[in-house]
Protein backbone atom coordinates (compact mmCIF):
# COMPACT_ATOMS: atom_id res chain seq x y z
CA UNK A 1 0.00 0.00 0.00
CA UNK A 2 1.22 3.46 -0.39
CA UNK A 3 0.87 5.40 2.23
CA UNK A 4 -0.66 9.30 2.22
CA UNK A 5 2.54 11.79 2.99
CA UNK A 6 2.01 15.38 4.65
CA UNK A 7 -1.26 16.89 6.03
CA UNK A 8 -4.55 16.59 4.22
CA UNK A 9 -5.23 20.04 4.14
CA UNK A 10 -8.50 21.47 3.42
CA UNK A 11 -11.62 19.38 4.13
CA UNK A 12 -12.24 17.35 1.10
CA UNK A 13 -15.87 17.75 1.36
CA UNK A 14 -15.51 21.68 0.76
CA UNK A 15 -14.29 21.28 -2.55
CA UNK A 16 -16.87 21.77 -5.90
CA UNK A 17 -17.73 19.03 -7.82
CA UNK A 18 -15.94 20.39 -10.71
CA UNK A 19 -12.46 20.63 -8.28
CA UNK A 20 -13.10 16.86 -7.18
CA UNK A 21 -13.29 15.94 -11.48
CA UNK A 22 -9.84 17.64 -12.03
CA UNK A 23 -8.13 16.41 -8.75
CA UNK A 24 -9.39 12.57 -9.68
CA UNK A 25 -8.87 13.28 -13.51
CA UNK A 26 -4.99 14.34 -12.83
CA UNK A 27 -4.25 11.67 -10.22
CA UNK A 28 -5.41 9.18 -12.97
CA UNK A 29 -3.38 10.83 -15.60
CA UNK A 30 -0.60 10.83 -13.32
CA UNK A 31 -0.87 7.06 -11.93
CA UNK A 32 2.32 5.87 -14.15
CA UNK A 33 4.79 8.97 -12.04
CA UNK A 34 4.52 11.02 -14.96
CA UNK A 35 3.14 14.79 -14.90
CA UNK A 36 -0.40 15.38 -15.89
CA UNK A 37 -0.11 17.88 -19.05
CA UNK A 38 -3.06 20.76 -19.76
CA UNK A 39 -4.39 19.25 -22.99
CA UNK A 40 -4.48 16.05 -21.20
CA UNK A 41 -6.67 17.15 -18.39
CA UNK A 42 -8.46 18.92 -21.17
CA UNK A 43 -9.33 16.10 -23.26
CA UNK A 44 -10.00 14.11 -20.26
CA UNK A 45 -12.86 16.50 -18.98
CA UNK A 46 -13.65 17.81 -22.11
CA UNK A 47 -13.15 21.78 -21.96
CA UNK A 48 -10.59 23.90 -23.78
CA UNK A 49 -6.72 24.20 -22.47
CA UNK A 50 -7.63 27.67 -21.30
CA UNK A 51 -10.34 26.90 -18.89
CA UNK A 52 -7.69 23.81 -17.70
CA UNK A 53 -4.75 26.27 -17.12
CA UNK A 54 -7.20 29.31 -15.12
CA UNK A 55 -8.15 25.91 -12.90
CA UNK A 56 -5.14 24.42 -12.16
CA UNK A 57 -3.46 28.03 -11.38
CA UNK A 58 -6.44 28.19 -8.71
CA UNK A 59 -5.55 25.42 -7.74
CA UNK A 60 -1.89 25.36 -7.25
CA UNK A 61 -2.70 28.37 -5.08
CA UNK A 62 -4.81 26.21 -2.89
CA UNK A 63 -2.28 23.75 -2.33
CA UNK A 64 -3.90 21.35 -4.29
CA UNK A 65 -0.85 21.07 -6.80
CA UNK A 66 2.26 21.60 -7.91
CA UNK A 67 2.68 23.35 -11.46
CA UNK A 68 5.91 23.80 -13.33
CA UNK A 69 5.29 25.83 -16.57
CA UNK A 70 5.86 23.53 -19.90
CA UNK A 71 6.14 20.33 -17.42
CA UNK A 72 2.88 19.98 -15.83
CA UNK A 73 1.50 19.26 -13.29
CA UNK A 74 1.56 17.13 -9.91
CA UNK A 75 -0.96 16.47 -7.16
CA UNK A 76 0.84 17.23 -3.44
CA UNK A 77 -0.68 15.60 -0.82
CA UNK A 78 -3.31 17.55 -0.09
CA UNK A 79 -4.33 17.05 -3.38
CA UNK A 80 -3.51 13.62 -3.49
CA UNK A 81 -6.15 13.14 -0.10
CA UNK A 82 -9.03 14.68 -2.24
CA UNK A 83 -8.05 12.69 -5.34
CA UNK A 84 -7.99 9.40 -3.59
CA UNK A 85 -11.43 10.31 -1.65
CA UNK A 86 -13.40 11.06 -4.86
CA UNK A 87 -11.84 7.73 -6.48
CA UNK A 88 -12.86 5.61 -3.35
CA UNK A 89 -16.47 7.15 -3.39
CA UNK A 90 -16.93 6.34 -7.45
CA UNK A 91 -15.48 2.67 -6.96
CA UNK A 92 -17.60 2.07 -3.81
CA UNK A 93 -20.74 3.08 -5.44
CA UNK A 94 -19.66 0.99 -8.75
CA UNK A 95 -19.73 -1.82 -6.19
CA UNK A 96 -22.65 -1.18 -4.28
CA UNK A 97 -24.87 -0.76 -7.34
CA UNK A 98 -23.60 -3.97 -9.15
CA UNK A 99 -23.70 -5.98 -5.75
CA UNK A 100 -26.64 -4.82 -4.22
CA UNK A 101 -28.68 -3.41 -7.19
CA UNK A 102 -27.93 -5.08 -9.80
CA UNK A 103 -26.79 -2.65 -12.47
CA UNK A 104 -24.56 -3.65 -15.39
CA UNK A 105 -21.00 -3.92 -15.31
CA UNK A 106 -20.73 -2.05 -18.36
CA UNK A 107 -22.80 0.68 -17.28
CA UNK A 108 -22.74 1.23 -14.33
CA UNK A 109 -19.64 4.01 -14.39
CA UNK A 110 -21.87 7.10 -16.08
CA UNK A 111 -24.25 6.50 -12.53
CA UNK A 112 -21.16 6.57 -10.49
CA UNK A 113 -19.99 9.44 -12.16
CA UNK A 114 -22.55 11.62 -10.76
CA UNK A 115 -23.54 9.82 -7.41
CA UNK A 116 -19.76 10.47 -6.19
CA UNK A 117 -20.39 13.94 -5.80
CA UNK A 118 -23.94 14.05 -4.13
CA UNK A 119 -23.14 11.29 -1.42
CA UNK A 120 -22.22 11.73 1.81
CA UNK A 121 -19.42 10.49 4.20
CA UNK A 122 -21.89 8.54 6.33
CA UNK A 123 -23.61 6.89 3.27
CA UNK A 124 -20.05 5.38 1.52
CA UNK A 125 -18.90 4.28 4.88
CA UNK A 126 -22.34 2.32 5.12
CA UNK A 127 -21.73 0.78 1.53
CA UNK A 128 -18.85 -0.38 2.60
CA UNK A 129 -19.46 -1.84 5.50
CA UNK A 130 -22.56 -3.16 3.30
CA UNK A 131 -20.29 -4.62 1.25
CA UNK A 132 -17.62 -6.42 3.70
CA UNK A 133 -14.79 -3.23 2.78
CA UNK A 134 -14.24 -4.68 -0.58
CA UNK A 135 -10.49 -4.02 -2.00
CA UNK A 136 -11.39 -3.90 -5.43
CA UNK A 137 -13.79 -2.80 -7.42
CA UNK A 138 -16.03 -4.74 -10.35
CA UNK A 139 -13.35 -3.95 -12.96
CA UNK A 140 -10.99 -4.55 -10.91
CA UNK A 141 -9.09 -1.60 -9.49
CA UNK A 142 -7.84 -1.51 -5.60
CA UNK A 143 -10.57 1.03 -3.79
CA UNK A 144 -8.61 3.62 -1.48
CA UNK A 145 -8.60 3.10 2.05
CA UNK A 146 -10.73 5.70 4.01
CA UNK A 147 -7.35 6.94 5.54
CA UNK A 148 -6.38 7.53 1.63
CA UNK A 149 -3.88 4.58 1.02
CA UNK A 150 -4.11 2.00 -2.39
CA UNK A 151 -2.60 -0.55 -2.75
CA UNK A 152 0.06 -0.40 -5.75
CA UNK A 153 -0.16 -3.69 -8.16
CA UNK A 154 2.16 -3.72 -10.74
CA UNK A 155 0.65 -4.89 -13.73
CA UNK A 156 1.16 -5.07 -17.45
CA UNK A 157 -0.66 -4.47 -20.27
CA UNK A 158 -2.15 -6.61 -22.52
CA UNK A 159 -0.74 -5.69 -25.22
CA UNK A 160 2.50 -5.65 -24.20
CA UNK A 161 2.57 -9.54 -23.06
CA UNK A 162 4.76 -11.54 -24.73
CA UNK A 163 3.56 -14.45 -26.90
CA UNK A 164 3.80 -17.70 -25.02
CA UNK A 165 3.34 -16.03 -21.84
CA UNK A 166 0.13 -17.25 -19.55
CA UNK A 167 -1.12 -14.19 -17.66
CA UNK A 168 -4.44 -13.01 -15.62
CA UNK A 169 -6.55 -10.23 -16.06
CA UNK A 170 -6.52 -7.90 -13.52
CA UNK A 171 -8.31 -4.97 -14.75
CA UNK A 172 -9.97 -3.27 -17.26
CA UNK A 173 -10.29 0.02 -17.74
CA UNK A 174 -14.24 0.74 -16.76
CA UNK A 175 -15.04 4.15 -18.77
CA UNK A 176 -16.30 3.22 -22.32
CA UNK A 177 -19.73 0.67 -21.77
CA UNK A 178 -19.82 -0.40 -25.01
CA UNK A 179 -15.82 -1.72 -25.12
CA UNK A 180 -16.81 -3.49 -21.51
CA UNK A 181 -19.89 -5.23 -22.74
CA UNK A 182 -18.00 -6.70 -25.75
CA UNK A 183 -14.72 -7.38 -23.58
CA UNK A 184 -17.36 -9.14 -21.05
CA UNK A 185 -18.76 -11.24 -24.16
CA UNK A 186 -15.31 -12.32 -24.86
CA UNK A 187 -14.76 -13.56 -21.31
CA UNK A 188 -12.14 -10.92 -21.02
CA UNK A 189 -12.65 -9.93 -17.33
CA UNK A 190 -11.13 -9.50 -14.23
CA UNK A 191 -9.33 -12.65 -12.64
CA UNK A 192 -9.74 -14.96 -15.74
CA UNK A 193 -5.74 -16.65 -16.89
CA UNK A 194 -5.46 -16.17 -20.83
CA UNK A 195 -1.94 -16.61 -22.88
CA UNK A 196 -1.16 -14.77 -25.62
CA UNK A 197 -0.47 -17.30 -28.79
CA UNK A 198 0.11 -15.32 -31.61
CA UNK A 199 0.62 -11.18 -32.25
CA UNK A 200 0.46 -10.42 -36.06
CA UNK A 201 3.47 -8.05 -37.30
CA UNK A 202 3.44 -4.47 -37.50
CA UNK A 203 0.46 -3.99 -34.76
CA UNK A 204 -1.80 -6.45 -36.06
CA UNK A 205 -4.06 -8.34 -34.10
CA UNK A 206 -3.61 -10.50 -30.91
CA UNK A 207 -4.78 -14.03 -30.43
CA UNK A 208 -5.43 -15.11 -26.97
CA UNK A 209 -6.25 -19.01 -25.30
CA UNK A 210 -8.83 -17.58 -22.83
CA UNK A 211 -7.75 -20.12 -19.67
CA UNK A 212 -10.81 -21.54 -18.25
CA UNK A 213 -13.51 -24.28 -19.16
CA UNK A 214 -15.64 -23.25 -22.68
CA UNK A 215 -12.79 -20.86 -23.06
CA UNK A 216 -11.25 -21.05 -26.76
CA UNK A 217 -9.55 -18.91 -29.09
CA UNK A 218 -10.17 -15.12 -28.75
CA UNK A 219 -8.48 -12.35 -31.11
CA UNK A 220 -8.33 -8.72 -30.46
CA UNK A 221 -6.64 -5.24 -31.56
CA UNK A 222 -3.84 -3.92 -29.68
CA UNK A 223 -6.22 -1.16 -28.86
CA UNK A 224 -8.50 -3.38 -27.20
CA UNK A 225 -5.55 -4.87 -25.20
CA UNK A 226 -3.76 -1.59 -24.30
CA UNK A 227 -7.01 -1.43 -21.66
CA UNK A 228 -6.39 -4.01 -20.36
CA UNK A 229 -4.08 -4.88 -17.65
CA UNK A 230 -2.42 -8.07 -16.40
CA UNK A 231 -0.60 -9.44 -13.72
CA UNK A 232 2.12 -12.74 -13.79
CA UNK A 233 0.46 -16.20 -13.36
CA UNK A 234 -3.33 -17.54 -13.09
């Protein structure tokens, strides 16, 4: 797990809605140690680079980040607190309404989306308790701690797996229903084993054994499989 470094700073709950979608949209463009850049938040949250660079100004002045001109920018750990909050709320509820309501896999994100805004302290910590204080989510990603640790699994993507090699899905990245739903009727989902058997040359298409009983053959782009990520084994 990584732990949270310096003070939290201001309450989380005090910040907009539209503060909570930058700090969650840079600490997700910044997951991999690299800088989040202004047309990347931009295209992220779709506005213009001018609107992102009078925000993140703001808030670099709150303490919410660090900004270097022409490098980026960098959550510090106040930031970081409020980031991590907003990301354990949206996975919580992704898991609460797949568990307990039934909603979609596929779908169920967009609902998140805007219920991570409107609930309250008192209702996540209920989910979760609801829930048994699930570690991951239904695609797969570690949910924060409430004392704003994750737990850091290195994984690989898909894509990048060599042939031969027998690996498991981890997770998938849970934005885009319609690429879930068709990676969920491939059988391409969290904590199934596949091995990659055969990559075509110049970026052509991957075939995979999907790993399981009624598995089979499966091929995909390396598009596809960039979203997804793997770990050794299964």
């Amino acid at each position: 797990m990584k732990a949270l470094k310096g003070t939290p700073g201001p309450a989380v709950r005090d910040l907009s809605p539209s503060v909570e979608d930058y700090l969650k949209t840079i600490y997700h463009l910044s997951e991999g140690g690299d800088s989040a850049t202004t047309t990347g938040i931009a295209e992220r949250l779709d506005l213009t680079p001018a609107a992102v660079t009078g925000m993140v100004k703001k808030l670099a002045e709150s303490g919410h980040l660090e900004h270097e001109p022409y490098h980026g920018v960098r959550l510090t750990a106040a930031g970081r607190h409020a980031a991590l909050a907003v990301v354990r709320r949206h996975r919580l509820i992704e898991t609460y309404l797949i568990t307990k309501l039934g909603y979609d896999w596929a779908s169920v994100h967009e609902e998140a989306e805007h219920l991570e805004h409107a609930a309250s302290d008192d209702l996540i910590a209920r989910m979760a308790e609801a829930l048994g204080d699930p570690r991951y989510d239904p695609h797969g990603s570690p949910i924060p701690t409430v004392d704003g640790r994750i737990e850091d699994v290195p994984t690989l993507r898909l894509d990048a797996v060599p042939v031969g090699r027998r690996v498991r899905i981890a997770l998938v990245d849970g934005a885009e229903p319609a690429r879930l739903r068709y990676l969920q009727e491939l059988g391409l989902v969290p904590g199934v084993p596949v091995t990659v058997t055969e990559r075509g040359p110049f970026g052509g298409p991957i075939t995979l054994r999907v790993e399981k009983e009624g598995g089979g053959s499966r091929v995909i782009g390396p598009d596809l499989a960039a979203t997804v990520r793997v770990v050794a084994g299964g």
